[in-house]
N, C-alpha and C. Protein backbone atom coordinates (compact mmCIF):
# COMPACT_ATOMS: atom_id res chain seq x y z
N UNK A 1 -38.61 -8.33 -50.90
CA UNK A 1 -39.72 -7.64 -50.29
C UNK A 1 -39.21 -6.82 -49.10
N UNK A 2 -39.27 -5.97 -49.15
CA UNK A 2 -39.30 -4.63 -47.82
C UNK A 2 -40.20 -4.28 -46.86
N UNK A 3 -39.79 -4.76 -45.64
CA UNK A 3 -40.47 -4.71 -44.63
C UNK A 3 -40.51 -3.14 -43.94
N UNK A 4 -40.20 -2.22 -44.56
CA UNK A 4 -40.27 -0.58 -44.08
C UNK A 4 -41.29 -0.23 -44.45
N UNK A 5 -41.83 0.52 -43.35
CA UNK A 5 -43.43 1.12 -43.87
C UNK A 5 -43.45 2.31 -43.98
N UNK A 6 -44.63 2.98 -44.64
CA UNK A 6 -44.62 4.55 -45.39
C UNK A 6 -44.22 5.28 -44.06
N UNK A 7 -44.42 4.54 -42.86
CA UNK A 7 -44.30 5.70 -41.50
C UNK A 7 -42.64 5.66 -41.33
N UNK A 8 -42.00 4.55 -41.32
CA UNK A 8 -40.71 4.71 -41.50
C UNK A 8 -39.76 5.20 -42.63
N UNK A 9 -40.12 5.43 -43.81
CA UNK A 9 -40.17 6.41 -45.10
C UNK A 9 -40.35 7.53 -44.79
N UNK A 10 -41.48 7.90 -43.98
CA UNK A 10 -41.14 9.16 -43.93
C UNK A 10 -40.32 10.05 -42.86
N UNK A 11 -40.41 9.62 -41.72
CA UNK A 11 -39.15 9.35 -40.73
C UNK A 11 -37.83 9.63 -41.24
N UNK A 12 -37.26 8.92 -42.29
CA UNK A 12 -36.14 8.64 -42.44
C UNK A 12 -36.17 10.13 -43.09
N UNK A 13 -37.01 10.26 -44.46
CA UNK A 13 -37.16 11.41 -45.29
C UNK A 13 -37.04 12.60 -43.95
N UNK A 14 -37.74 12.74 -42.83
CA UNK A 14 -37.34 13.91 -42.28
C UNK A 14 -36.35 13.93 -41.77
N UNK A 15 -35.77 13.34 -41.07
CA UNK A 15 -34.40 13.02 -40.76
C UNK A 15 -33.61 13.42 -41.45
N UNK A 16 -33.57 12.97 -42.70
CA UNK A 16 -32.46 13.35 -43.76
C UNK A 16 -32.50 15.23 -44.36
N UNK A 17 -33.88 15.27 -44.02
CA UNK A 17 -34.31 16.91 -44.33
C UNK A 17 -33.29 17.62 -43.44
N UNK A 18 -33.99 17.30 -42.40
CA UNK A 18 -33.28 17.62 -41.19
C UNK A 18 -31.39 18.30 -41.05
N UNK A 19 -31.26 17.10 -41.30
CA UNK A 19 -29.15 17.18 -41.49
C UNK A 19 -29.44 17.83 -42.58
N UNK A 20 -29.49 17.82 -43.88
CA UNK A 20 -29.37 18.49 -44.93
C UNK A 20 -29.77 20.04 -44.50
N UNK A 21 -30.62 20.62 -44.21
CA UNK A 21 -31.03 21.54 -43.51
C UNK A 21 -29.79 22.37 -42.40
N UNK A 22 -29.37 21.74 -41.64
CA UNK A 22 -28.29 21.81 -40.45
C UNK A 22 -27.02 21.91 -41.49
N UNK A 23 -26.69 20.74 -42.13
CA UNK A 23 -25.43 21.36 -42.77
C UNK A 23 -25.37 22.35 -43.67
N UNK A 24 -26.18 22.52 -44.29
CA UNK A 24 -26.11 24.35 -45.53
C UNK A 24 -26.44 25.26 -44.30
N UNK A 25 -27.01 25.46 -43.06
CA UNK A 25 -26.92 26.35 -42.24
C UNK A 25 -25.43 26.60 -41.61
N UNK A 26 -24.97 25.21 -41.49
CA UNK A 26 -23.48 25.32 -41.01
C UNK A 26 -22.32 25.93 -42.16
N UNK A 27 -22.66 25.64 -43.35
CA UNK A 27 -21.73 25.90 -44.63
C UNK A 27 -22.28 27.34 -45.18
N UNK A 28 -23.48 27.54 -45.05
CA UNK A 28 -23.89 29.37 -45.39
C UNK A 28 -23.22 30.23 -44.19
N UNK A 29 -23.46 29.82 -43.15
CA UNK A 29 -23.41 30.95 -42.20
C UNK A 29 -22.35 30.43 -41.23
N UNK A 30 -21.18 30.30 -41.80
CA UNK A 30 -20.07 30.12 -40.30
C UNK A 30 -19.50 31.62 -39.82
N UNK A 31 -19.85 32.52 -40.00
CA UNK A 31 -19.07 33.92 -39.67
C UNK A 31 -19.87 33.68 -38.44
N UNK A 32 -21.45 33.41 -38.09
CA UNK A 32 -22.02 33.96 -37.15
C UNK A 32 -21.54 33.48 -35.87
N UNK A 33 -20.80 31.87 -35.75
CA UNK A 33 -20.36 31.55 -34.95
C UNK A 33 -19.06 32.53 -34.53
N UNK A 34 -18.43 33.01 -34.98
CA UNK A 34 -17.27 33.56 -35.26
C UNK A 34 -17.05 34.96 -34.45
N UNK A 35 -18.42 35.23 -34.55
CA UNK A 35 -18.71 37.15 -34.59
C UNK A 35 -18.59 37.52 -33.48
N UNK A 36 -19.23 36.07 -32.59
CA UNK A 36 -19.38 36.39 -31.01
C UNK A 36 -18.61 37.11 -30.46
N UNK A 37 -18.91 38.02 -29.72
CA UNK A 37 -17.74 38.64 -28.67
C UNK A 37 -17.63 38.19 -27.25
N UNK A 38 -16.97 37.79 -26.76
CA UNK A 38 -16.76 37.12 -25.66
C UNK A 38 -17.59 37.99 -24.24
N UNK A 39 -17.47 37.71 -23.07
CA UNK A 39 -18.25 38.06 -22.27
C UNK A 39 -17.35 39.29 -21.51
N UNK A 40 -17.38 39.86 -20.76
CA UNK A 40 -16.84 41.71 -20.42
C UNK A 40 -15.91 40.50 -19.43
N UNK A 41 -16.49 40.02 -18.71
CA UNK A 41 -15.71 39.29 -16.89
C UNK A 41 -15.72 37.73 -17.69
N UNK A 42 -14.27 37.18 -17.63
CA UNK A 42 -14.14 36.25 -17.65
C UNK A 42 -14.44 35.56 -16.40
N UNK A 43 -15.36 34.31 -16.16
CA UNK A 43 -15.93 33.04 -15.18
C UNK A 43 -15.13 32.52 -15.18
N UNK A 44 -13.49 32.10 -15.72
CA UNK A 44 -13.11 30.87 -15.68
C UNK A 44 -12.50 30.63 -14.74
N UNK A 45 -11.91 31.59 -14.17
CA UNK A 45 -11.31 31.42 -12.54
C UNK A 45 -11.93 31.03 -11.52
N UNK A 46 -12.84 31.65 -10.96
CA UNK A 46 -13.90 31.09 -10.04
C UNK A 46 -14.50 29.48 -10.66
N UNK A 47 -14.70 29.35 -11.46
CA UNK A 47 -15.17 27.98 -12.11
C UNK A 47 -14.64 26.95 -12.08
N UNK A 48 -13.08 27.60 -12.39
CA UNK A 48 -11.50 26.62 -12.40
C UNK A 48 -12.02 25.64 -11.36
N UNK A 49 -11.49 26.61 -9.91
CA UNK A 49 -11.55 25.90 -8.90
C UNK A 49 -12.40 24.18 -8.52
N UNK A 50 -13.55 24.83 -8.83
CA UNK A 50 -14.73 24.26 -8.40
C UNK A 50 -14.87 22.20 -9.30
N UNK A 51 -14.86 22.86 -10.80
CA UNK A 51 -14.67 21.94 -12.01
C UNK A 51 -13.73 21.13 -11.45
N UNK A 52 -11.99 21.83 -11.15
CA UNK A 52 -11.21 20.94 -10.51
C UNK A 52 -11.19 19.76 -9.85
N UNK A 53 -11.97 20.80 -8.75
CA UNK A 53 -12.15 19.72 -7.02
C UNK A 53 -13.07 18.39 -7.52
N UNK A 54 -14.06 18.55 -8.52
CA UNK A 54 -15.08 17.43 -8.54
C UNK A 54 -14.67 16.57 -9.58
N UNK A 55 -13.65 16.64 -10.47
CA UNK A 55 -13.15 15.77 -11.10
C UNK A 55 -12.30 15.34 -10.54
N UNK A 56 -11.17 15.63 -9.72
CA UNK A 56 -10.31 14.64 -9.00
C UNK A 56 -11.31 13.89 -7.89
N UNK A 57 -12.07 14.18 -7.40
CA UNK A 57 -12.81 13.39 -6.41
C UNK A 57 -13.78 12.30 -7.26
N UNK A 58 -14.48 12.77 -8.66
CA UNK A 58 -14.63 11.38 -9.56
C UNK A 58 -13.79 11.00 -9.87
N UNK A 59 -12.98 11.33 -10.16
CA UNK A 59 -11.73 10.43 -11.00
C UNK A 59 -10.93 9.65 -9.95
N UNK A 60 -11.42 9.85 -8.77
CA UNK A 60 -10.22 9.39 -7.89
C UNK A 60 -11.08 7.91 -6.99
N UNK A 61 -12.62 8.03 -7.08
CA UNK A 61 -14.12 7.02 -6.41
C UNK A 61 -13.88 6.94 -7.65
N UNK A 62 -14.04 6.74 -8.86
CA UNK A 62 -13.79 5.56 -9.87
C UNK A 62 -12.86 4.82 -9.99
N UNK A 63 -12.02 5.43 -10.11
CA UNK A 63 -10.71 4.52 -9.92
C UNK A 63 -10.62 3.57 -8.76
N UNK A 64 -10.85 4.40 -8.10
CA UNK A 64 -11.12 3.05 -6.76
C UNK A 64 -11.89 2.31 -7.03
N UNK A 65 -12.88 2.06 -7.54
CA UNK A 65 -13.59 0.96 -7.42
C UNK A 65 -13.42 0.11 -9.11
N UNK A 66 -12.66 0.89 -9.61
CA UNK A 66 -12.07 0.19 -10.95
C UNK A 66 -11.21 -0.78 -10.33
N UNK A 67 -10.30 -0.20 -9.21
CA UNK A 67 -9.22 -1.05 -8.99
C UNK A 67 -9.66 -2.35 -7.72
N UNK A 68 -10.54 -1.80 -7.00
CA UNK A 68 -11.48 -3.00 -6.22
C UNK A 68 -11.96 -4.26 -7.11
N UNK A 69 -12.20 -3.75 -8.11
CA UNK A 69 -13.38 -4.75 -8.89
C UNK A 69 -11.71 -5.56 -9.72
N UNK A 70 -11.07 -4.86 -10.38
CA UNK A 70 -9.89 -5.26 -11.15
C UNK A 70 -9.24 -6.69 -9.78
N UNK A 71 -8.52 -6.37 -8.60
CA UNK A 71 -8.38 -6.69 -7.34
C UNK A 71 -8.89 -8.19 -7.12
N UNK A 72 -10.40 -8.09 -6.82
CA UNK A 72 -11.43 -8.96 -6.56
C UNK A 72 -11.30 -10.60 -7.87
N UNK A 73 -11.48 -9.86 -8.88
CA UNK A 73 -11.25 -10.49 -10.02
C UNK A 73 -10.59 -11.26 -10.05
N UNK A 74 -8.82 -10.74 -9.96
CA UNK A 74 -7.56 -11.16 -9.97
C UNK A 74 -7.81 -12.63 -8.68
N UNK A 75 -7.64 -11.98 -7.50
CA UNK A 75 -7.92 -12.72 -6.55
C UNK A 75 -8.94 -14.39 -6.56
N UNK A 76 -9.84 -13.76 -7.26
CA UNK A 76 -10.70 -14.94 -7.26
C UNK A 76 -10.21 -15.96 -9.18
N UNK A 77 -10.01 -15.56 -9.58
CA UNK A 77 -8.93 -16.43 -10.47
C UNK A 77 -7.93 -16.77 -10.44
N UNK A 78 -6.80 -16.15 -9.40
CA UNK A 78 -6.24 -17.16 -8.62
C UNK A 78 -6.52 -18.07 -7.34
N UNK A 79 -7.50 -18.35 -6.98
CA UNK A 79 -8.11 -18.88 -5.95
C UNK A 79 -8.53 -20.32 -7.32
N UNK A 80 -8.95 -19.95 -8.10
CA UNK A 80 -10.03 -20.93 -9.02
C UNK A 80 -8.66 -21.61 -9.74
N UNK A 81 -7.41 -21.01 -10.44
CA UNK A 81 -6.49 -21.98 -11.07
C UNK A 81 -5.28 -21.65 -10.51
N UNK A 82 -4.97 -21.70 -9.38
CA UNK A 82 -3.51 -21.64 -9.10
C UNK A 82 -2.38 -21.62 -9.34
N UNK A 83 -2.21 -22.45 -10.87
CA UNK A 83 -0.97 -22.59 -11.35
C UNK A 83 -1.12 -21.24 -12.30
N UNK A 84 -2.05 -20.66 -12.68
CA UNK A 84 -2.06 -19.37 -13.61
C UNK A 84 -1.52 -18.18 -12.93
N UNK A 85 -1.57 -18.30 -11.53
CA UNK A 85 -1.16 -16.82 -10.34
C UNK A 85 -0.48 -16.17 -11.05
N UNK A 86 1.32 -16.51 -11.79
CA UNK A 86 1.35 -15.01 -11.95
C UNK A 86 1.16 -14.60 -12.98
N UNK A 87 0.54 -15.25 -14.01
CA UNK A 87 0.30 -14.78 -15.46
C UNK A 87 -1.02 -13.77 -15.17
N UNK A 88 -2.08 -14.02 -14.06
CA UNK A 88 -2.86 -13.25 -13.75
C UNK A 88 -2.42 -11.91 -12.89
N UNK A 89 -1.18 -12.38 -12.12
CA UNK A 89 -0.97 -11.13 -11.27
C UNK A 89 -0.44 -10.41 -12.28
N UNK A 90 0.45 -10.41 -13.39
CA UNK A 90 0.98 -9.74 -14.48
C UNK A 90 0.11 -8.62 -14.81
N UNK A 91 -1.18 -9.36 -15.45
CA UNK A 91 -2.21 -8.84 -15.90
C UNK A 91 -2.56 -8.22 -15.22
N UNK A 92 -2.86 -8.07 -13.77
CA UNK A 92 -3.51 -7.44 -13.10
C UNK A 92 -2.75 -6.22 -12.88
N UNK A 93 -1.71 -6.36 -12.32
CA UNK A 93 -0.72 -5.17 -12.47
C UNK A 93 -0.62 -3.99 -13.43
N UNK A 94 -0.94 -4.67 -14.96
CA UNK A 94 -0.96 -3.65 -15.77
C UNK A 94 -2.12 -3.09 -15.85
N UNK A 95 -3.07 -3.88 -15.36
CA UNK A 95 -4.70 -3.22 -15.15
C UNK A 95 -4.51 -2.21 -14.14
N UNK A 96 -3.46 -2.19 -13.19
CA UNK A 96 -4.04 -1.26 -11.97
C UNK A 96 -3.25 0.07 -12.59
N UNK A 97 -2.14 -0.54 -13.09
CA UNK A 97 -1.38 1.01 -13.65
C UNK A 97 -2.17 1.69 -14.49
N UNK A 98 -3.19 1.03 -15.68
CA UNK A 98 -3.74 2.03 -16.44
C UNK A 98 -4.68 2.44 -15.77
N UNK A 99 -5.72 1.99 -15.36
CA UNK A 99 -6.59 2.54 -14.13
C UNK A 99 -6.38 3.56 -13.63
N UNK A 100 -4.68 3.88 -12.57
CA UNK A 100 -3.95 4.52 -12.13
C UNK A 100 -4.08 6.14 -13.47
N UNK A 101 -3.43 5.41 -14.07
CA UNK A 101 -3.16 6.37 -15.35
C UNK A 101 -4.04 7.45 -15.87
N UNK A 102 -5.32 7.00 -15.75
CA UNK A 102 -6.45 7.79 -16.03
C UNK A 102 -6.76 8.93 -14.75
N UNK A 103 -6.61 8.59 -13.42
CA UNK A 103 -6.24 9.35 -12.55
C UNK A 103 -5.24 10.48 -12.37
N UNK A 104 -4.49 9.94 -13.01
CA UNK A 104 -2.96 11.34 -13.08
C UNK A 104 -3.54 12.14 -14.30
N UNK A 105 -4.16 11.31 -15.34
CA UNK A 105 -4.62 12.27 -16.32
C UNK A 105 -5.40 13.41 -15.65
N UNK A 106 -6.26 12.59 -15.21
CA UNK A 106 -7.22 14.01 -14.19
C UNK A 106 -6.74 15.18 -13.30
N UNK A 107 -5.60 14.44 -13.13
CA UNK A 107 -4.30 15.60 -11.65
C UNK A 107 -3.99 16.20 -12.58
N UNK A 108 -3.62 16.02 -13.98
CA UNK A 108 -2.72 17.05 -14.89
C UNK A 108 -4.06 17.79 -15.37
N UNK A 109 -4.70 17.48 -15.57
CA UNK A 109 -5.63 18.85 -15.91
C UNK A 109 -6.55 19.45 -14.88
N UNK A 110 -6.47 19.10 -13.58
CA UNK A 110 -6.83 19.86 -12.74
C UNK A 110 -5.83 20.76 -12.45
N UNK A 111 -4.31 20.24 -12.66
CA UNK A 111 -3.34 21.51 -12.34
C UNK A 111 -3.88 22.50 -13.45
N UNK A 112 -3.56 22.27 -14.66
CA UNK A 112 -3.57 23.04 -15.68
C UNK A 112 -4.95 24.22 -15.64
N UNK A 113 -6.29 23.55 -14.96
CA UNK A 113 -7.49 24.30 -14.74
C UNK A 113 -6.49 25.24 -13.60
N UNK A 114 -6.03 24.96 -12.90
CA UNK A 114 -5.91 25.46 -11.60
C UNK A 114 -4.88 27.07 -11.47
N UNK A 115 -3.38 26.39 -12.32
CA UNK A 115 -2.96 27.21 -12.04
C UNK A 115 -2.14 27.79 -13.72
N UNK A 116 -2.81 27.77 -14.44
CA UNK A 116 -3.33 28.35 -15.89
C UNK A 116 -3.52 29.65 -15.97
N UNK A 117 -3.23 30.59 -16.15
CA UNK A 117 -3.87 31.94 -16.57
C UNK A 117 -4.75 31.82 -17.53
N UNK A 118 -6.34 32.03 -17.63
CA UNK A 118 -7.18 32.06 -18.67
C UNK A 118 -7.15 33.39 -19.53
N UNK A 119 -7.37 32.28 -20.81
CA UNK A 119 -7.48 33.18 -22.23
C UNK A 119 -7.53 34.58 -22.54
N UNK A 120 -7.24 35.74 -21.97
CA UNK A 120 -8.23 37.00 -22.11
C UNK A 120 -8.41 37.62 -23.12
């Protein structure tokens, strides 16, 4: 016995219209994406900058408090089993490097925004 009702039948039926619809628009007509001509003044310079500055400053208040909370953690499970300390400090260590890691990711593509010549 099937607990789906005609309102969820038909739901699903539009839904499925739906994508079916979207993909033969995507498979008839891909030139139109294509055709575009780009804009006279490239934005990406002035933009660079800006995009830059606010992803190293998230990427840099997350990480910090990735590595606070990572820190805290560590600390208080060695406080709770003592004889585990350095199998936890191990762990923790490699927690702060990848943490870390995701941060330099952000420095390498803020250089790359930064000092990149855009597309023309």
């Amino acid at each position: 016995m099937s607990l789906a009702t005609p309102k969820d039948d038909e739901e699903e039926g539009l839904v499925r219209r739906s994508l079916t619809l979207a993909g033969m628009a995507v498979l008839l007509f891909p030139g139109l994406a294509l055709a575009a001509d780009g804009p006279a003044g490239s934005m990406v310079g002035p933009y660079a900058v800006v995009v830059a500055g606010f992803a190293m400053a998230f990427a840099a208040g997350l990480c910090a408090l990735g590595q606070g909370r990572a820190i805290a953690s560590a600390v208080d499970a060695m406080a709770r089993q003592p004889g585990a300390a350095a199998r936890i400090q191990t762990a923790m260590i490699i927690g702060l490097a990848l943490i870390e890691s995701l941060a330099i990711y952000v420095l390498v593509v803020a250089m790359i925004l930064l000092f990149v010549q855009p597309i023309k």
